[in-house]
PDB file of N, CA and C in Angstrom:
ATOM      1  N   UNK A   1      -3.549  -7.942 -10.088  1.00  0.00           N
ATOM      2  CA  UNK A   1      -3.652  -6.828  -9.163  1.00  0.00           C
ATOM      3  C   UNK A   1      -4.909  -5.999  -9.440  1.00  0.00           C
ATOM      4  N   UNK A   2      -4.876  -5.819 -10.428  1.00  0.00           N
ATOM      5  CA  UNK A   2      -6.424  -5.459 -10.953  1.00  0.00           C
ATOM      6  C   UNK A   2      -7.772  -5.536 -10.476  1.00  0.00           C
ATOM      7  N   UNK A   3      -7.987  -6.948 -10.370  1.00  0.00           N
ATOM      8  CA  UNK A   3      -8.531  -7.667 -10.230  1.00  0.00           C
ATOM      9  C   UNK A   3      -8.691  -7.901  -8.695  1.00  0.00           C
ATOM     10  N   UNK A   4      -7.738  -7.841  -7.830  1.00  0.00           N
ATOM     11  CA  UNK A   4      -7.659  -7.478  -6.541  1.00  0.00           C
ATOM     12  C   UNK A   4      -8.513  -6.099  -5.989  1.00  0.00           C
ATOM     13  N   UNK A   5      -7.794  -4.842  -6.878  1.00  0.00           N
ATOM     14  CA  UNK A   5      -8.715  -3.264  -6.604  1.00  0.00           C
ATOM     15  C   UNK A   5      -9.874  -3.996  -6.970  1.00  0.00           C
ATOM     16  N   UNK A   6     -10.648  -3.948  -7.697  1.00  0.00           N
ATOM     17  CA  UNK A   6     -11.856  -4.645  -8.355  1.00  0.00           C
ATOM     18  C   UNK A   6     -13.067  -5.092  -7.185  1.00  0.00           C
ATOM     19  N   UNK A   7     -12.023  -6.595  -6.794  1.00  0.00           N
ATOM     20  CA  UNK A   7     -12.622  -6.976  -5.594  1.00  0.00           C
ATOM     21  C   UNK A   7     -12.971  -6.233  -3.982  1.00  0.00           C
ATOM     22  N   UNK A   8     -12.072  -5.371  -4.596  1.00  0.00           N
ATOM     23  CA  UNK A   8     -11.992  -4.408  -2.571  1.00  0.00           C
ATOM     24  C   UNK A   8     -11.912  -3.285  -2.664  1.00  0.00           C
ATOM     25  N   UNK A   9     -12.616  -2.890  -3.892  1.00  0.00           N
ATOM     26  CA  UNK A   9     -13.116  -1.447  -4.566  1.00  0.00           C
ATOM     27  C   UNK A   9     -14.971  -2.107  -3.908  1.00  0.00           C
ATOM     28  N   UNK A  10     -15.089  -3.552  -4.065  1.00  0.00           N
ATOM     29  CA  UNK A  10     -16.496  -3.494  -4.454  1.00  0.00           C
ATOM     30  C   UNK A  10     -17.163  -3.899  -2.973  1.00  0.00           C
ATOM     31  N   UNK A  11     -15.990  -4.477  -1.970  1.00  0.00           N
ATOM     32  CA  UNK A  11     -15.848  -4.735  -0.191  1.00  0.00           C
ATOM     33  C   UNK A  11     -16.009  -3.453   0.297  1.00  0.00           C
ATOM     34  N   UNK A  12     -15.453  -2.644  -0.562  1.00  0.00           N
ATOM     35  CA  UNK A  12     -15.284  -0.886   0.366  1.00  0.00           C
ATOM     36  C   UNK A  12     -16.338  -1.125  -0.122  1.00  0.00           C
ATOM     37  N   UNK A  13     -17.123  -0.718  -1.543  1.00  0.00           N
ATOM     38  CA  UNK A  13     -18.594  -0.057  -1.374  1.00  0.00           C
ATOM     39  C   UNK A  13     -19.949  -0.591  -0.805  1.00  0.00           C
ATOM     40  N   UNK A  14     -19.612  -1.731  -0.433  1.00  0.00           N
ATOM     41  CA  UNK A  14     -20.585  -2.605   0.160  1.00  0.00           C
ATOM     42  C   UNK A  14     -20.505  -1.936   1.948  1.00  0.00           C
ATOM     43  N   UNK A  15     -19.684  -1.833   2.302  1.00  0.00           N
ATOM     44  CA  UNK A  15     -19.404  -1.025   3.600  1.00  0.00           C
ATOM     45  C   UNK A  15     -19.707   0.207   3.350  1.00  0.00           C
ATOM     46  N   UNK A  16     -19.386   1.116   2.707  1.00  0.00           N
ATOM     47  CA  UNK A  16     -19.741   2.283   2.390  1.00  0.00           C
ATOM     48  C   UNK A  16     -21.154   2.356   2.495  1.00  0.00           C
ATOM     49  N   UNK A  17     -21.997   1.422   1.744  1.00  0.00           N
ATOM     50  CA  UNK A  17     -23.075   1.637   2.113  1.00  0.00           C
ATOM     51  C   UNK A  17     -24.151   1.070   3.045  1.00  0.00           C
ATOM     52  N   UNK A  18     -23.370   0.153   3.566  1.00  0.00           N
ATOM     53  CA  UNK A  18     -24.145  -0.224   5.016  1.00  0.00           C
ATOM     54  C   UNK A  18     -23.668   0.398   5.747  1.00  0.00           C
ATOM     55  N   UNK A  19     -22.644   1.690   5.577  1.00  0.00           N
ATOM     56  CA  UNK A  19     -22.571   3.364   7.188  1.00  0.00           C
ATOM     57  C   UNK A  19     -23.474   3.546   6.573  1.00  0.00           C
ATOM     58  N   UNK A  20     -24.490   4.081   5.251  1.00  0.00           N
ATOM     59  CA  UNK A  20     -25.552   4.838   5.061  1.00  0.00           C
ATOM     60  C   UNK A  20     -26.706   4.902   6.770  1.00  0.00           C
ATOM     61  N   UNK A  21     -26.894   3.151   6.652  1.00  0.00           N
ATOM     62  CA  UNK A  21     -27.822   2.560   7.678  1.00  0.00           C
ATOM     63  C   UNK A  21     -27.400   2.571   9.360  1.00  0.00           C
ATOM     64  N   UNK A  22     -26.114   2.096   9.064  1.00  0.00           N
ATOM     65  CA  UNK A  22     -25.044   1.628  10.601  1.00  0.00           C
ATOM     66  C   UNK A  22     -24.578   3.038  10.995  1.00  0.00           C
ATOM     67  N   UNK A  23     -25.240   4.156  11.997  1.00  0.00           N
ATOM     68  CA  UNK A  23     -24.091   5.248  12.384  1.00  0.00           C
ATOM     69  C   UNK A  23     -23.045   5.326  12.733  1.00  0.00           C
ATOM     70  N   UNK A  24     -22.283   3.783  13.188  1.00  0.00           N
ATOM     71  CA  UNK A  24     -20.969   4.055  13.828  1.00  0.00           C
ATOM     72  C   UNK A  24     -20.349   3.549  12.661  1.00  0.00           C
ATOM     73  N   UNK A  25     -20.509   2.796  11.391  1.00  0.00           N
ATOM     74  CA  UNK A  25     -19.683   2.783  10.382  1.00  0.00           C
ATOM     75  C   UNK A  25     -19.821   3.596   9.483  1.00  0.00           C
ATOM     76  N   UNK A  26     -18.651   4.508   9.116  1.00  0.00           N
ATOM     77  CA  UNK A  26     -18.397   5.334   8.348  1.00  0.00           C
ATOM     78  C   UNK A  26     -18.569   4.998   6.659  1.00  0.00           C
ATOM     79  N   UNK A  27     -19.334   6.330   6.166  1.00  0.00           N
ATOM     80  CA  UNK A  27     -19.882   6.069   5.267  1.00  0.00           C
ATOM     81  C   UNK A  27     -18.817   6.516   3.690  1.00  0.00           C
ATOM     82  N   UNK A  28     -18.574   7.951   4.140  1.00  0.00           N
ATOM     83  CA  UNK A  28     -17.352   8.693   2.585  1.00  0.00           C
ATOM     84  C   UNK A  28     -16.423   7.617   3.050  1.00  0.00           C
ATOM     85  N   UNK A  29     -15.277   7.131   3.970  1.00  0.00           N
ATOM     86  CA  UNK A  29     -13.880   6.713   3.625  1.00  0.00           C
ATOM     87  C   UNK A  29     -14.170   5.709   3.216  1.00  0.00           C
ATOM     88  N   UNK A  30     -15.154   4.727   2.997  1.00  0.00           N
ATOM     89  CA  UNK A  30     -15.127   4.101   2.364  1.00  0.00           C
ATOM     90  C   UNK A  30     -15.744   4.094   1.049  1.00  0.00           C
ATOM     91  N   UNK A  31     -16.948   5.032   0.418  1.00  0.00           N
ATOM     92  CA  UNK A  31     -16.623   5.391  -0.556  1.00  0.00           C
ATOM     93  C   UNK A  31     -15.763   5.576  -1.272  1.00  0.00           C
ATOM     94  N   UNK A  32     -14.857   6.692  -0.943  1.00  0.00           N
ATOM     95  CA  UNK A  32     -13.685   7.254  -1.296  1.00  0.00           C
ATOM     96  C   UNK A  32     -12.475   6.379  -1.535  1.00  0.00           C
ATOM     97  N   UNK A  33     -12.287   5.448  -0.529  1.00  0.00           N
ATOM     98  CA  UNK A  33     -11.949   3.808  -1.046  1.00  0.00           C
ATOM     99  C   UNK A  33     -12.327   3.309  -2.067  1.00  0.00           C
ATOM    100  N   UNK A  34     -13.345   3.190  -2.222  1.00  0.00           N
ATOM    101  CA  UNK A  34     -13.813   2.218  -3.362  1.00  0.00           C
ATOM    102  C   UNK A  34     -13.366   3.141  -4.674  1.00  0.00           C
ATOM    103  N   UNK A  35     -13.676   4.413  -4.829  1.00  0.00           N
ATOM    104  CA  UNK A  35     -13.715   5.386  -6.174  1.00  0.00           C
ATOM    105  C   UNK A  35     -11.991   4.817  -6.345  1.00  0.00           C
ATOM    106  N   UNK A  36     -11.748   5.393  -5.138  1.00  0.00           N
ATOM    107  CA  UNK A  36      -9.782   4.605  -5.507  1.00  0.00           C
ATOM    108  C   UNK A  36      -9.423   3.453  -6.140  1.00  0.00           C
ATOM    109  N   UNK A  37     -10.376   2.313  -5.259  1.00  0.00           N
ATOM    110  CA  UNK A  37      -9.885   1.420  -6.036  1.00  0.00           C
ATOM    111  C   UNK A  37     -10.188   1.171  -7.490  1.00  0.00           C
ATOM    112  N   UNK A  38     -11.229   1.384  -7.828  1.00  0.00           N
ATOM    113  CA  UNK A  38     -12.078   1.172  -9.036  1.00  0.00           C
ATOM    114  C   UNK A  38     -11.323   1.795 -10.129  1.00  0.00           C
ATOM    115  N   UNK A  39     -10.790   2.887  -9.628  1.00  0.00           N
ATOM    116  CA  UNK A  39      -9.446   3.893 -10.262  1.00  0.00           C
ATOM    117  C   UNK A  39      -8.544   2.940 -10.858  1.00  0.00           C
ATOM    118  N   UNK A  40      -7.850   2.359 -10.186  1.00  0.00           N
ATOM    119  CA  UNK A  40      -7.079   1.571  -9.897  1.00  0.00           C
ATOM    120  C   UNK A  40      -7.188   0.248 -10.903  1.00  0.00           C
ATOM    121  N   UNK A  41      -8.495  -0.679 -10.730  1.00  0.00           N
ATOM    122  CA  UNK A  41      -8.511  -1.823 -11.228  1.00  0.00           C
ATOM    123  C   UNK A  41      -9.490  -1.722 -12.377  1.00  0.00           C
ATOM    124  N   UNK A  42     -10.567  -0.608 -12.481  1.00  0.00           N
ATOM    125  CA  UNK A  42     -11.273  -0.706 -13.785  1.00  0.00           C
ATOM    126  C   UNK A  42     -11.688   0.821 -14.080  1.00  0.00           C
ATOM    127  N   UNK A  43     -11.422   1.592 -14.995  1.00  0.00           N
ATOM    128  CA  UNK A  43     -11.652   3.344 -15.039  1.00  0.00           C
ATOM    129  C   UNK A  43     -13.004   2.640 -15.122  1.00  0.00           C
ATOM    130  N   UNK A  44     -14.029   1.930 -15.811  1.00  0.00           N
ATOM    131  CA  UNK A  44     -15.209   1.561 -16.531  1.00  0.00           C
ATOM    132  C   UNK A  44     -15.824   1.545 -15.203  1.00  0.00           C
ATOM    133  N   UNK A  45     -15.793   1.073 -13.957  1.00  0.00           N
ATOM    134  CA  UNK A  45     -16.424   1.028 -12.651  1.00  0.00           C
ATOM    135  C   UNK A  45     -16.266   2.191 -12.118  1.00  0.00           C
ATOM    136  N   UNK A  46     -15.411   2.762 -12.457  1.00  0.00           N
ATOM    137  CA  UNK A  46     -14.806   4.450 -11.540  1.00  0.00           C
ATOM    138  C   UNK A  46     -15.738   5.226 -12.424  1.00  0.00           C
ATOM    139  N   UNK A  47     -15.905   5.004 -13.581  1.00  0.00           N
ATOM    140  CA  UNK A  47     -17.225   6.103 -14.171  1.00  0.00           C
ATOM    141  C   UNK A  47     -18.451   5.928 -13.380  1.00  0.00           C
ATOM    142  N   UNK A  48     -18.310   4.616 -13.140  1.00  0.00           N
ATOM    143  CA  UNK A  48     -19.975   3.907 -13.324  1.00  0.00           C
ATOM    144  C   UNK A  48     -20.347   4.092 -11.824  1.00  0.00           C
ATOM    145  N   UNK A  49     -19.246   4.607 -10.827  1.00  0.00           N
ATOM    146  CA  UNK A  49     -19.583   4.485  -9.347  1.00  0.00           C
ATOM    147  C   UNK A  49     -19.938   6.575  -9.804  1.00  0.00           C
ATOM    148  N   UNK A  50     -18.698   7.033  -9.776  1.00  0.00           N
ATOM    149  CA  UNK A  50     -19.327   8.260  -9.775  1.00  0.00           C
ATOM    150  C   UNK A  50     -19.997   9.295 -11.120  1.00  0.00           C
ATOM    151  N   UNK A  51     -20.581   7.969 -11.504  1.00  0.00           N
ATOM    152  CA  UNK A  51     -22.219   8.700 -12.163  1.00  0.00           C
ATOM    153  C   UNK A  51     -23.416   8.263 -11.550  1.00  0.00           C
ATOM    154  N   UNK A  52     -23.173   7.729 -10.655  1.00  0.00           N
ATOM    155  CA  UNK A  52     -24.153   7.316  -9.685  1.00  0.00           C
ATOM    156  C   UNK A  52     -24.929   8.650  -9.195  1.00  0.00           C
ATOM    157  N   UNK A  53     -26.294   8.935  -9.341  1.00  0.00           N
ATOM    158  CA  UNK A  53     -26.797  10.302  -9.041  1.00  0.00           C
ATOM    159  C   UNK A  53     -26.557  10.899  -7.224  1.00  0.00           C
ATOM    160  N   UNK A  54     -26.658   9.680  -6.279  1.00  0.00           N
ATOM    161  CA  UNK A  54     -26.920  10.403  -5.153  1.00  0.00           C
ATOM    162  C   UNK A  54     -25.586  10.117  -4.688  1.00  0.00           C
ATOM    163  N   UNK A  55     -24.585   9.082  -4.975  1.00  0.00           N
ATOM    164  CA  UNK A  55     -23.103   9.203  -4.494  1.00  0.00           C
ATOM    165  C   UNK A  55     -21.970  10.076  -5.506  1.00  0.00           C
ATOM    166  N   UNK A  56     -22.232   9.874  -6.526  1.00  0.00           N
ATOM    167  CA  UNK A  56     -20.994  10.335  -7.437  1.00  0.00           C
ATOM    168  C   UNK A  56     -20.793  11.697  -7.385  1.00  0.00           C
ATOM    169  N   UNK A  57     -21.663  12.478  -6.982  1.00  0.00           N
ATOM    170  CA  UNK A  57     -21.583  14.035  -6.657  1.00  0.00           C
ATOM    171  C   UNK A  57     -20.568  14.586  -5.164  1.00  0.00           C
ATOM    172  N   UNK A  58     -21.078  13.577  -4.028  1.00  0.00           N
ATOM    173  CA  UNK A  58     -19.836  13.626  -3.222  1.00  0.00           C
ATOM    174  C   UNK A  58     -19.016  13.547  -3.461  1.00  0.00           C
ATOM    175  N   UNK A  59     -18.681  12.193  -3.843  1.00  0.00           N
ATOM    176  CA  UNK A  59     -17.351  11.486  -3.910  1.00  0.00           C
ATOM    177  C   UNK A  59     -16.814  12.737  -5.396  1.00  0.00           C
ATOM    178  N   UNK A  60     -17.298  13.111  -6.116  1.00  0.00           N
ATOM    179  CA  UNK A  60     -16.447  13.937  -7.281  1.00  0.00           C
ATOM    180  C   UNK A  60     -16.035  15.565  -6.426  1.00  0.00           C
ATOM    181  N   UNK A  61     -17.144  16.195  -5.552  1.00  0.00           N
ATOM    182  CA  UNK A  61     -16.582  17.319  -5.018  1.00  0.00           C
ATOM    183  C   UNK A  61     -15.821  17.078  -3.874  1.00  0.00           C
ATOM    184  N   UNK A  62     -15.421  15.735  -3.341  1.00  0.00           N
ATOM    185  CA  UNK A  62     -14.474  15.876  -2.392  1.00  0.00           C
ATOM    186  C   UNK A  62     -12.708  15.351  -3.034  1.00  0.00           C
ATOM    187  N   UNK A  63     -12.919  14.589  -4.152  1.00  0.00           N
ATOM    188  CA  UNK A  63     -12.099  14.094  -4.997  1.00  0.00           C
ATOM    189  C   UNK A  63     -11.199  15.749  -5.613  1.00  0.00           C
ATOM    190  N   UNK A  64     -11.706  16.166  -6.005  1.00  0.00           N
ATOM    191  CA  UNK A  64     -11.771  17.720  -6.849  1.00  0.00           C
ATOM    192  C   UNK A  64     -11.736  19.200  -5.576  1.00  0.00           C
ATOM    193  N   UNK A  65     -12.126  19.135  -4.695  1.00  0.00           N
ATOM    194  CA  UNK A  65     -12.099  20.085  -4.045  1.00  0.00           C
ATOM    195  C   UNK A  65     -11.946  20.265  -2.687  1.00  0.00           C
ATOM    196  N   UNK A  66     -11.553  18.801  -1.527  1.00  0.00           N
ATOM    197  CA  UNK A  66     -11.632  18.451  -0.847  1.00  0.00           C
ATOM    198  C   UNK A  66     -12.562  19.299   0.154  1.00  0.00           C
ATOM    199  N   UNK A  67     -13.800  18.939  -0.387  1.00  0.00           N
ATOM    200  CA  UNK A  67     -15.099  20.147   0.406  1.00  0.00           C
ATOM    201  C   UNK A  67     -16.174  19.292   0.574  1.00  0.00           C
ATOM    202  N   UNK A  68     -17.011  19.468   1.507  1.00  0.00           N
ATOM    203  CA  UNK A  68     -18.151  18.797   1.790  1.00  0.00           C
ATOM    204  C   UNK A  68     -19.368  19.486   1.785  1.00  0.00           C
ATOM    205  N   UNK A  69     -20.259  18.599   1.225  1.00  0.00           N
ATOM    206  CA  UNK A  69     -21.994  19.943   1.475  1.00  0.00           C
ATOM    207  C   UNK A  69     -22.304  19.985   3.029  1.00  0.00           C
ATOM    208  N   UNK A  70     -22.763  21.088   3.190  1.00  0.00           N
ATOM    209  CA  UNK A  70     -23.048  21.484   4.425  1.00  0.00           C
ATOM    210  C   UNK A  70     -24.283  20.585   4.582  1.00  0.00           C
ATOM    211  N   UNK A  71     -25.399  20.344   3.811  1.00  0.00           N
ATOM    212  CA  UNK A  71     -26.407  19.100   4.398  1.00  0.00           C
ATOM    213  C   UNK A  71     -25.776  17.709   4.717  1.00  0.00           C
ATOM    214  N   UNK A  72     -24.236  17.301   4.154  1.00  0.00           N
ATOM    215  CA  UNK A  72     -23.701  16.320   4.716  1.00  0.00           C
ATOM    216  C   UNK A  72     -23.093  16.253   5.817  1.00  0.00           C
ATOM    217  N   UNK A  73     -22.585  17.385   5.938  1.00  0.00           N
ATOM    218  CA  UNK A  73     -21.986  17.670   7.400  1.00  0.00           C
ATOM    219  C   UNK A  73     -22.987  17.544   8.280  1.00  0.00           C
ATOM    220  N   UNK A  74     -23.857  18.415   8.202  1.00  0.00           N
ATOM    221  CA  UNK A  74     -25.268  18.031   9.163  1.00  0.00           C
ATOM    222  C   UNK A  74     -25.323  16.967   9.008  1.00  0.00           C
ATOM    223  N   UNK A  75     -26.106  15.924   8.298  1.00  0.00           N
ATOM    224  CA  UNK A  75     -26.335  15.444   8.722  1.00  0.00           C
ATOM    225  C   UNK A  75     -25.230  14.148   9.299  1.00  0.00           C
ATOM    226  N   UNK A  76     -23.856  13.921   9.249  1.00  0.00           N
ATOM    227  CA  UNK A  76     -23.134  13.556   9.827  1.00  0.00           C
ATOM    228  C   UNK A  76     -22.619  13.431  10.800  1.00  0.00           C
ATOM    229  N   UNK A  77     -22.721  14.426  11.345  1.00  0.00           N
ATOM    230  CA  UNK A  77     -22.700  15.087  12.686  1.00  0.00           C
ATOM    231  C   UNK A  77     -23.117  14.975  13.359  1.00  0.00           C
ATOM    232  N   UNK A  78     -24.964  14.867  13.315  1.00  0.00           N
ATOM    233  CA  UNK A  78     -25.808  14.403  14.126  1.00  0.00           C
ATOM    234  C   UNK A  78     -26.223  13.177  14.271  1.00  0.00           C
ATOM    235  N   UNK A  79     -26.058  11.980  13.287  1.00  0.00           N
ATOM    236  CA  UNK A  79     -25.958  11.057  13.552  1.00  0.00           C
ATOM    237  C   UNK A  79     -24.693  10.638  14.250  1.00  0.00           C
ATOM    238  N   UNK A  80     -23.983  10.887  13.746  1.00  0.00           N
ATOM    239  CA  UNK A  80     -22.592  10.485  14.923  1.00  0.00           C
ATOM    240  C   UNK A  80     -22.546  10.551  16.176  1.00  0.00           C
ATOM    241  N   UNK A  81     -23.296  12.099  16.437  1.00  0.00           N
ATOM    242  CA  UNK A  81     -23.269  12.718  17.728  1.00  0.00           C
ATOM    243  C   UNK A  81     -24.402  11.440  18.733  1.00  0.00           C
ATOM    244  N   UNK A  82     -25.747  11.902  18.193  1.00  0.00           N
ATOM    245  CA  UNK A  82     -26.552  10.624  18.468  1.00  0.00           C
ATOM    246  C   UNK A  82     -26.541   9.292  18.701  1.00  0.00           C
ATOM    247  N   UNK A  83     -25.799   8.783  17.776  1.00  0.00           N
ATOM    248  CA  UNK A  83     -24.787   7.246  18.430  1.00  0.00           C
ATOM    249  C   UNK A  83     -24.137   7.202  19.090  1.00  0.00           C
ATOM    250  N   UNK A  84     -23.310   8.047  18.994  1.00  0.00           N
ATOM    251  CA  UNK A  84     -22.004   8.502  20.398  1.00  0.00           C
ATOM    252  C   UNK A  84     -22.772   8.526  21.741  1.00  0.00           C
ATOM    253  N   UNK A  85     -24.059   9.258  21.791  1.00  0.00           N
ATOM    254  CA  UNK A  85     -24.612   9.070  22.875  1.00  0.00           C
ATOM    255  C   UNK A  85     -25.422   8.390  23.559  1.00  0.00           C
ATOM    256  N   UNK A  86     -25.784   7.792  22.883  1.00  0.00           N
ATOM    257  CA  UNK A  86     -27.081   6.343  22.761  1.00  0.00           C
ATOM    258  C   UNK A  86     -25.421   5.469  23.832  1.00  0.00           C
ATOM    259  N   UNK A  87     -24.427   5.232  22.905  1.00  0.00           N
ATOM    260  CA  UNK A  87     -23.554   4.254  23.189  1.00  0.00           C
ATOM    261  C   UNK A  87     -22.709   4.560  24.987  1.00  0.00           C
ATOM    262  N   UNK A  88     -22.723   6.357  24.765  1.00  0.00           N
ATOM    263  CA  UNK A  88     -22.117   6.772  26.187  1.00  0.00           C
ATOM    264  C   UNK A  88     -23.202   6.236  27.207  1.00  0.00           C
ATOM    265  N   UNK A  89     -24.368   6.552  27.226  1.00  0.00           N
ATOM    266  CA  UNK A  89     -25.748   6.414  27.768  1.00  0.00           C
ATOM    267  C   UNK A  89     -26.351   5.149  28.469  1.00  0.00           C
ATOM    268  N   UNK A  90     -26.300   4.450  26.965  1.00  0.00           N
ATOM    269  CA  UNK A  90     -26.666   2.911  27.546  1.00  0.00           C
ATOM    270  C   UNK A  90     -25.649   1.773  27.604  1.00  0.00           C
ATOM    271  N   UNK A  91     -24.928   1.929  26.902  1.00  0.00           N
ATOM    272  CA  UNK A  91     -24.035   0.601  26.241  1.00  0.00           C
ATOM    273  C   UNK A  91     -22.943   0.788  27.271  1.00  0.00           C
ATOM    274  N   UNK A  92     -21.704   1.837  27.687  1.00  0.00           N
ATOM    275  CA  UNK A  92     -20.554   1.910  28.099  1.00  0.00           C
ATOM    276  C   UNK A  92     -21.066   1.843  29.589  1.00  0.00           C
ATOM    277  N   UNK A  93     -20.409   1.138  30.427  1.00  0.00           N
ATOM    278  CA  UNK A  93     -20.396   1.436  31.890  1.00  0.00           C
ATOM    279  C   UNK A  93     -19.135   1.827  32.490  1.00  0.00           C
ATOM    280  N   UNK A  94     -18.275   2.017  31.999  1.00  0.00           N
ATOM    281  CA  UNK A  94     -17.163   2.269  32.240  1.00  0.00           C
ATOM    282  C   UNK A  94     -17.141   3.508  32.158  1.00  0.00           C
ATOM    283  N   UNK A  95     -16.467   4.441  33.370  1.00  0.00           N
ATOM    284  CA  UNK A  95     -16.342   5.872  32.570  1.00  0.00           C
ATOM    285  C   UNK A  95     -15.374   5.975  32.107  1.00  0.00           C
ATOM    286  N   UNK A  96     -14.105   5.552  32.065  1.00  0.00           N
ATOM    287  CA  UNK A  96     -12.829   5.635  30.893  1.00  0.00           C
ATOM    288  C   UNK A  96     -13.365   5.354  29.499  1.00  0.00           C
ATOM    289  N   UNK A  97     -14.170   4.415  29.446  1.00  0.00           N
ATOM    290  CA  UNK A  97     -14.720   4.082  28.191  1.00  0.00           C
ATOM    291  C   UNK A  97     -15.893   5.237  27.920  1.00  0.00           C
ATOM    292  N   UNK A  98     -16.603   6.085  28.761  1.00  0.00           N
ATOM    293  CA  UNK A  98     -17.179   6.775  28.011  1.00  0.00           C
ATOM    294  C   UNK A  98     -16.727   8.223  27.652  1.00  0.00           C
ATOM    295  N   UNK A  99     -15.725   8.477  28.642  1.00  0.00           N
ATOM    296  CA  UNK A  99     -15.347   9.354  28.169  1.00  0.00           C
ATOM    297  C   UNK A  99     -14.322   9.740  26.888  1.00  0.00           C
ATOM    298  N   UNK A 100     -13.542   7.908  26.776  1.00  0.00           N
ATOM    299  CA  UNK A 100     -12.985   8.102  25.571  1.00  0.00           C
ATOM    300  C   UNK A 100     -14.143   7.781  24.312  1.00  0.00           C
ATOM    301  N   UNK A 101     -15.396   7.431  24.129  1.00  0.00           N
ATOM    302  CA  UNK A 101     -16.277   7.422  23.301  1.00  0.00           C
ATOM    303  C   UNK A 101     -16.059   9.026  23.381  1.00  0.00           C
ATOM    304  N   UNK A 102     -16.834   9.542  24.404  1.00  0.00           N
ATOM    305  CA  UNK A 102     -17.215  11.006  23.943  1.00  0.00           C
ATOM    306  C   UNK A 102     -15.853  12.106  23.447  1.00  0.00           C
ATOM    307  N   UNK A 103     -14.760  11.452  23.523  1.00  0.00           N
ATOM    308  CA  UNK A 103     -13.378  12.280  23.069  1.00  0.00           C
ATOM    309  C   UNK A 103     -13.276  11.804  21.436  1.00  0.00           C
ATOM    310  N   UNK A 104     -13.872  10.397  21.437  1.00  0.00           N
ATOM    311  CA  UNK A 104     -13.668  10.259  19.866  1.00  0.00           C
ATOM    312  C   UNK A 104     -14.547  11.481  19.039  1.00  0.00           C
ATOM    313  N   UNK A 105     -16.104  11.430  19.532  1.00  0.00           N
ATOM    314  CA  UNK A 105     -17.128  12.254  19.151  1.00  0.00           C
ATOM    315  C   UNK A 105     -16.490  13.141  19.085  1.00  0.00           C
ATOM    316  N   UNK A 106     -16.053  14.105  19.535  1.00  0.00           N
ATOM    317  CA  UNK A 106     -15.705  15.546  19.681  1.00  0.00           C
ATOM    318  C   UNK A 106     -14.640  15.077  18.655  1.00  0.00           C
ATOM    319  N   UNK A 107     -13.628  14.309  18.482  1.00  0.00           N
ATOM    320  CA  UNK A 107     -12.604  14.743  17.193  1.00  0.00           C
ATOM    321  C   UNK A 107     -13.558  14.485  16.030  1.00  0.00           C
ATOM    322  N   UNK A 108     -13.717  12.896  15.805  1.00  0.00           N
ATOM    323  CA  UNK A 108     -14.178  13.096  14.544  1.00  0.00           C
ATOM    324  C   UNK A 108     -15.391  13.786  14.520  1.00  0.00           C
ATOM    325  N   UNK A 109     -16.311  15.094  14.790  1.00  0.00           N
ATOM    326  CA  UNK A 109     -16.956  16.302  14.828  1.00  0.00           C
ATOM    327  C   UNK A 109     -15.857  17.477  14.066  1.00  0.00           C
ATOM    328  N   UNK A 110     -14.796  17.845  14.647  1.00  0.00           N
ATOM    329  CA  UNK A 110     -14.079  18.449  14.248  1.00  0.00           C
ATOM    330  C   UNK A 110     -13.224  18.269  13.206  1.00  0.00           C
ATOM    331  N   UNK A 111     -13.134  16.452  12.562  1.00  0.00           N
ATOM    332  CA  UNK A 111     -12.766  16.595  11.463  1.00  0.00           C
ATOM    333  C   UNK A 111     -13.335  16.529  10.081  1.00  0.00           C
ATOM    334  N   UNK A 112     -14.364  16.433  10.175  1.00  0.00           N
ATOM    335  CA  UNK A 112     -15.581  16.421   9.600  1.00  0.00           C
ATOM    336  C   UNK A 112     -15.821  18.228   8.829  1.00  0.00           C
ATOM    337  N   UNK A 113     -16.296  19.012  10.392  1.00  0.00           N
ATOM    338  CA  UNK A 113     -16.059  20.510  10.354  1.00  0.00           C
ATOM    339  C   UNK A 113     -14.687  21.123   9.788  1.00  0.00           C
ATOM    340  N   UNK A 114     -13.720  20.093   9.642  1.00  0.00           N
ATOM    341  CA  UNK A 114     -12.462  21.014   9.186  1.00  0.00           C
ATOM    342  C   UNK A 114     -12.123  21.067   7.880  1.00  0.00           C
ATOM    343  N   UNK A 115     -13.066  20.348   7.357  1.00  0.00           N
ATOM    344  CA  UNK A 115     -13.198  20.261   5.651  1.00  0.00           C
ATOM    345  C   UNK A 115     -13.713  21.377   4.784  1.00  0.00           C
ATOM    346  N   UNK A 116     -13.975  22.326   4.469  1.00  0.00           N
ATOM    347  CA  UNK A 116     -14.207  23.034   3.035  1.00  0.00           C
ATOM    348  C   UNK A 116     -15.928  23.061   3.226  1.00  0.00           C
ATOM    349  N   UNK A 117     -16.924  23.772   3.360  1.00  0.00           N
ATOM    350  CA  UNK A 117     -18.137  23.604   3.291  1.00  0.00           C
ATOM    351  C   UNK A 117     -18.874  24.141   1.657  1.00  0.00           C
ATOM    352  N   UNK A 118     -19.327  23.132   0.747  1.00  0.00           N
ATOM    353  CA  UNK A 118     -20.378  23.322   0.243  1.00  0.00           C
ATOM    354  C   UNK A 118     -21.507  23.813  -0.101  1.00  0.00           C
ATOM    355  N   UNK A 119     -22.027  25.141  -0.695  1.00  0.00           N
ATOM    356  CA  UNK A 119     -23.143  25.158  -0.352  1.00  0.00           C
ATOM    357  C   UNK A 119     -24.188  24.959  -1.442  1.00  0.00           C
TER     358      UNK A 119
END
């Protein structure tokens, strides 16, 4: 079982960090996945993910304080928002489909914003 977290501690962070690049794949839940699993199947990887300088600082103040930095929110937000609309814009021809794109935008915006801000 171990050995399982291990493996899909290391699937989440590989996703985790291709949302860095991809705006419509989400970047913390799968972090936050992976810190879990790594929890889970090796403490020695759960150090080693959050001593990581530019991730382990998220993932430890949302772990610890369920709060986000306000430069992450920005910039989350606006990439989201920006894909959301690129996708309403060019990609959807449907308006059921764009308007449920643009209903997703507006929640996950607001759940993002409903977190604890950082400063």
């Amino acid at each position: 079982m171990k050995q399982l977290c291990v493996v899909l501690g290391f699937v989440s962070l590989g996703l985790g960090l291709a949302g860095i690049a991809l705006p419509l794949l989400p970047t913390t839940p799968f972090l936050l996945l992976s810190a879990w699993l790594f929890l889970k199947g090796s403490p020695r990887l759960h150090a080693w993910l959050l001593s990581r300088p530019r991730l382990g600082g998220y993932i430890k103040d949302f772990q610890e304080r369920r709060a986000i930095p306000l430069r992450a929110k920005v910039a989350a937000v606006v990439m989201m928002s920006l894909s959301m609309a690129v996708c309403v814009v060019f990609v959807a021809e449907a308006l059921w489909l764009r308007l449920l794109l643009s209903l997703a935008a507006v929640l996950i915006a607001w759940h993002i914003l409903s977190y604890e801000t950082l400063k």
